[in-house]
Protein backbone atom coordinates (compact mmCIF):
# COMPACT_ATOMS: atom_id res chain seq x y z
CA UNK A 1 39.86 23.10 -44.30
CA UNK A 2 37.68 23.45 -41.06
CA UNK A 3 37.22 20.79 -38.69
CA UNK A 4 34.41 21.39 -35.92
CA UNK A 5 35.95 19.28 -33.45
CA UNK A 6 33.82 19.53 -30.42
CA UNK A 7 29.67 20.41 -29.73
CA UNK A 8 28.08 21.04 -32.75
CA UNK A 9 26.21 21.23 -35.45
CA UNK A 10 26.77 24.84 -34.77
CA UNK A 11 28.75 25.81 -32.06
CA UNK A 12 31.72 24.98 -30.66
CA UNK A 13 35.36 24.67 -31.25
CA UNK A 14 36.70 25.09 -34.85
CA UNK A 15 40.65 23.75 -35.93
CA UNK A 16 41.37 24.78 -39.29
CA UNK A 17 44.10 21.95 -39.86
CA UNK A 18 47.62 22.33 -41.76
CA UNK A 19 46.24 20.12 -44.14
CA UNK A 20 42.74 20.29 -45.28
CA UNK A 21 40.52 17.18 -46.90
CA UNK A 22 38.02 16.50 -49.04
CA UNK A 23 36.13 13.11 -48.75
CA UNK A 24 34.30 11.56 -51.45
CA UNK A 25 33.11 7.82 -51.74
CA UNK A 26 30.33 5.39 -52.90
CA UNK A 27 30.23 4.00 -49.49
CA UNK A 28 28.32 6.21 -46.64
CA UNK A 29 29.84 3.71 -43.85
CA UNK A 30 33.37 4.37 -45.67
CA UNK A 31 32.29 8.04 -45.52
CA UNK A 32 31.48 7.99 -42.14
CA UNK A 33 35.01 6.12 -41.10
CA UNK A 34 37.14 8.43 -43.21
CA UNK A 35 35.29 11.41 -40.89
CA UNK A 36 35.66 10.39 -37.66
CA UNK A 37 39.21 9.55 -37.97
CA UNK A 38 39.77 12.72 -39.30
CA UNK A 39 37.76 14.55 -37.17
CA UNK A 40 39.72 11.75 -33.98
CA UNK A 41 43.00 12.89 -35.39
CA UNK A 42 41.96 16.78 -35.56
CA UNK A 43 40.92 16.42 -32.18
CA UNK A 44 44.29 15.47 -30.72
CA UNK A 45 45.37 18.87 -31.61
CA UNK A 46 43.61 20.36 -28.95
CA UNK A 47 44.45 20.85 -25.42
CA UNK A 48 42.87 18.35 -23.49
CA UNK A 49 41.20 20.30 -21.31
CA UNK A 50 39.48 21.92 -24.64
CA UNK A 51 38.68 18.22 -25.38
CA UNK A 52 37.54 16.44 -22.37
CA UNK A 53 34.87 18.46 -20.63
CA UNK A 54 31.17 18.11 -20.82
CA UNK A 55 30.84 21.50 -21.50
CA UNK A 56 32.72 21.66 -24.59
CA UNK A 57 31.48 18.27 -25.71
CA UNK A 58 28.15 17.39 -24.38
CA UNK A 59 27.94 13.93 -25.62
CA UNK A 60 30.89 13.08 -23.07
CA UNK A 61 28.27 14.08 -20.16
CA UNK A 62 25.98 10.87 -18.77
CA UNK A 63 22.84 13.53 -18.33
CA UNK A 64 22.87 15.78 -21.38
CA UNK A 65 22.26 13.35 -23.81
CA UNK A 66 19.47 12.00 -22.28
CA UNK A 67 17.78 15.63 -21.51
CA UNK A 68 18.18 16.20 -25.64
CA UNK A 69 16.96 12.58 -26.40
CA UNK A 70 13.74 13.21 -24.14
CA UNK A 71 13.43 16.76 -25.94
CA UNK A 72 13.30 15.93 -29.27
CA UNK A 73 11.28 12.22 -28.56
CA UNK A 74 8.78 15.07 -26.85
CA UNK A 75 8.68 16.56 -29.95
CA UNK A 76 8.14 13.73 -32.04
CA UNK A 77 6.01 11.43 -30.56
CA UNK A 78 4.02 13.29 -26.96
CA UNK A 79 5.18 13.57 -23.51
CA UNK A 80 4.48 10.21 -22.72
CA UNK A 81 6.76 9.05 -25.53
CA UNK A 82 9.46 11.05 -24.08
CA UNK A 83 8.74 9.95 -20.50
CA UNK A 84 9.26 6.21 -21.51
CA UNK A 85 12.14 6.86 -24.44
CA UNK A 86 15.47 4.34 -23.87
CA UNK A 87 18.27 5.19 -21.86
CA UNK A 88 21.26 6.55 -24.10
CA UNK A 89 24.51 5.21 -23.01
CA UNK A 90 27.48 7.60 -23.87
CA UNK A 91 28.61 8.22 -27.53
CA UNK A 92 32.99 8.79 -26.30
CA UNK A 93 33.68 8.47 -30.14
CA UNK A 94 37.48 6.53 -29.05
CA UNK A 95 37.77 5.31 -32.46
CA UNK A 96 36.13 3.56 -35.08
CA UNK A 97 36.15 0.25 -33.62
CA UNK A 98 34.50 1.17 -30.79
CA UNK A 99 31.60 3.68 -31.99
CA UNK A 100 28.49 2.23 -31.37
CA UNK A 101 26.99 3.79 -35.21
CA UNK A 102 29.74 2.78 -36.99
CA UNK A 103 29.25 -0.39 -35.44
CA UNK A 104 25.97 -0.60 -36.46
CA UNK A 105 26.51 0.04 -40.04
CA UNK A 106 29.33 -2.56 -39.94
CA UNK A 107 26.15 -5.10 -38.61
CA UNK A 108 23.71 -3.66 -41.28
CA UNK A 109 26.12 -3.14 -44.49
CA UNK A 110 27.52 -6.67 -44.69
CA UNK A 111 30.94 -5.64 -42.60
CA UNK A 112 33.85 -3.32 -42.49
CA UNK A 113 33.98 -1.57 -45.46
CA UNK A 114 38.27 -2.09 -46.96
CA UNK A 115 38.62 2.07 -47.37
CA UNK A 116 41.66 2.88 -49.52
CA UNK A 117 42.41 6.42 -49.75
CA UNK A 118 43.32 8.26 -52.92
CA UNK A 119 45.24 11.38 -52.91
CA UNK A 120 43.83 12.93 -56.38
CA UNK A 121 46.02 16.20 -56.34
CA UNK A 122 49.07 14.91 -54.52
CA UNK A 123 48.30 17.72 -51.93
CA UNK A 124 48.08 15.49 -48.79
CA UNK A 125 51.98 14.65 -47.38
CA UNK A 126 52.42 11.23 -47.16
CA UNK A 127 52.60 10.74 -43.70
CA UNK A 128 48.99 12.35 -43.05
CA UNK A 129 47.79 9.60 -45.92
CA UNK A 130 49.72 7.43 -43.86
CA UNK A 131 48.88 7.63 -40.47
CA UNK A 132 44.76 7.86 -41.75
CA UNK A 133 45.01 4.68 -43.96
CA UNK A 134 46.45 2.71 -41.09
CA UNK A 135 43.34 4.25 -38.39
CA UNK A 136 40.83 2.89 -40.98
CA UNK A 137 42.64 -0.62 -41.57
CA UNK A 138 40.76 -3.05 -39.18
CA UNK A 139 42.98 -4.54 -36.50
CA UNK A 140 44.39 -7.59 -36.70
């Protein structure tokens, strides 16, 4: 019913959608699909400039990911381990094609996952249903 669409875990800017989901499955990398393009499609609804800046969304800045990556590797594992902890490219979250996690779990879990999404109460309107199945159907 509330869809924390930029910052986080949090902060930052809350869209309470017309339509509100619940997301259940055996899968965690189906899961984790299902999510993002809800939370992609959520997103949409704001006004870009809401959407875009580093301020709102930190992981779109080059710089603050790497200060938070050094922080918590300082943390965890010394100053030097922070001194010498990887570069972090930028996480833009375009889609789920094209996110570098989801990618990952596509690598370690055998492939795409086929999601199919059930609609237990009838509650969703079709074309929401629609327009999510066809964001988590991998492109031809």
């Amino acid at each position: 019913t509330k869809v924390l669409t930029t910052f986080g875990p949090d902060e930052g800017i809350v869209v309470e959608p017309e339509t509100g989901l619940v997301l259940a499955s055996t899968s965690v990398t189906a899961h984790d699909m299902a999510s993002l393009a809800w939370l992609l499609d959520t997103r949409q609804s704001l006004p870009a400039g809401e959407r875009e800046g580093p301020i709102d969304d930190p992981a779109r800045s080059a710089v603050v990911p790497q200060i938070v990556n050094r922080v918590v590797t300082s943390f965890l594992g010394g100053v030097s381990a922070a001194l010498s902890a990887e570069w972090l490219g930028r996480s833009d979250a375009d889609g789920l094609w094209s996110d570098r996690v989801l990618r990952r779990a596509y690598e370690l879990s055998g492939g795409v996952p086929r999601v199919e999404l059930l609609d237990a109460d009838s509650s969703v309107p079709k074309d929401v249903r629609e327009h999510l199945q066809a964001e988590l159907t991998l492109p031809a």
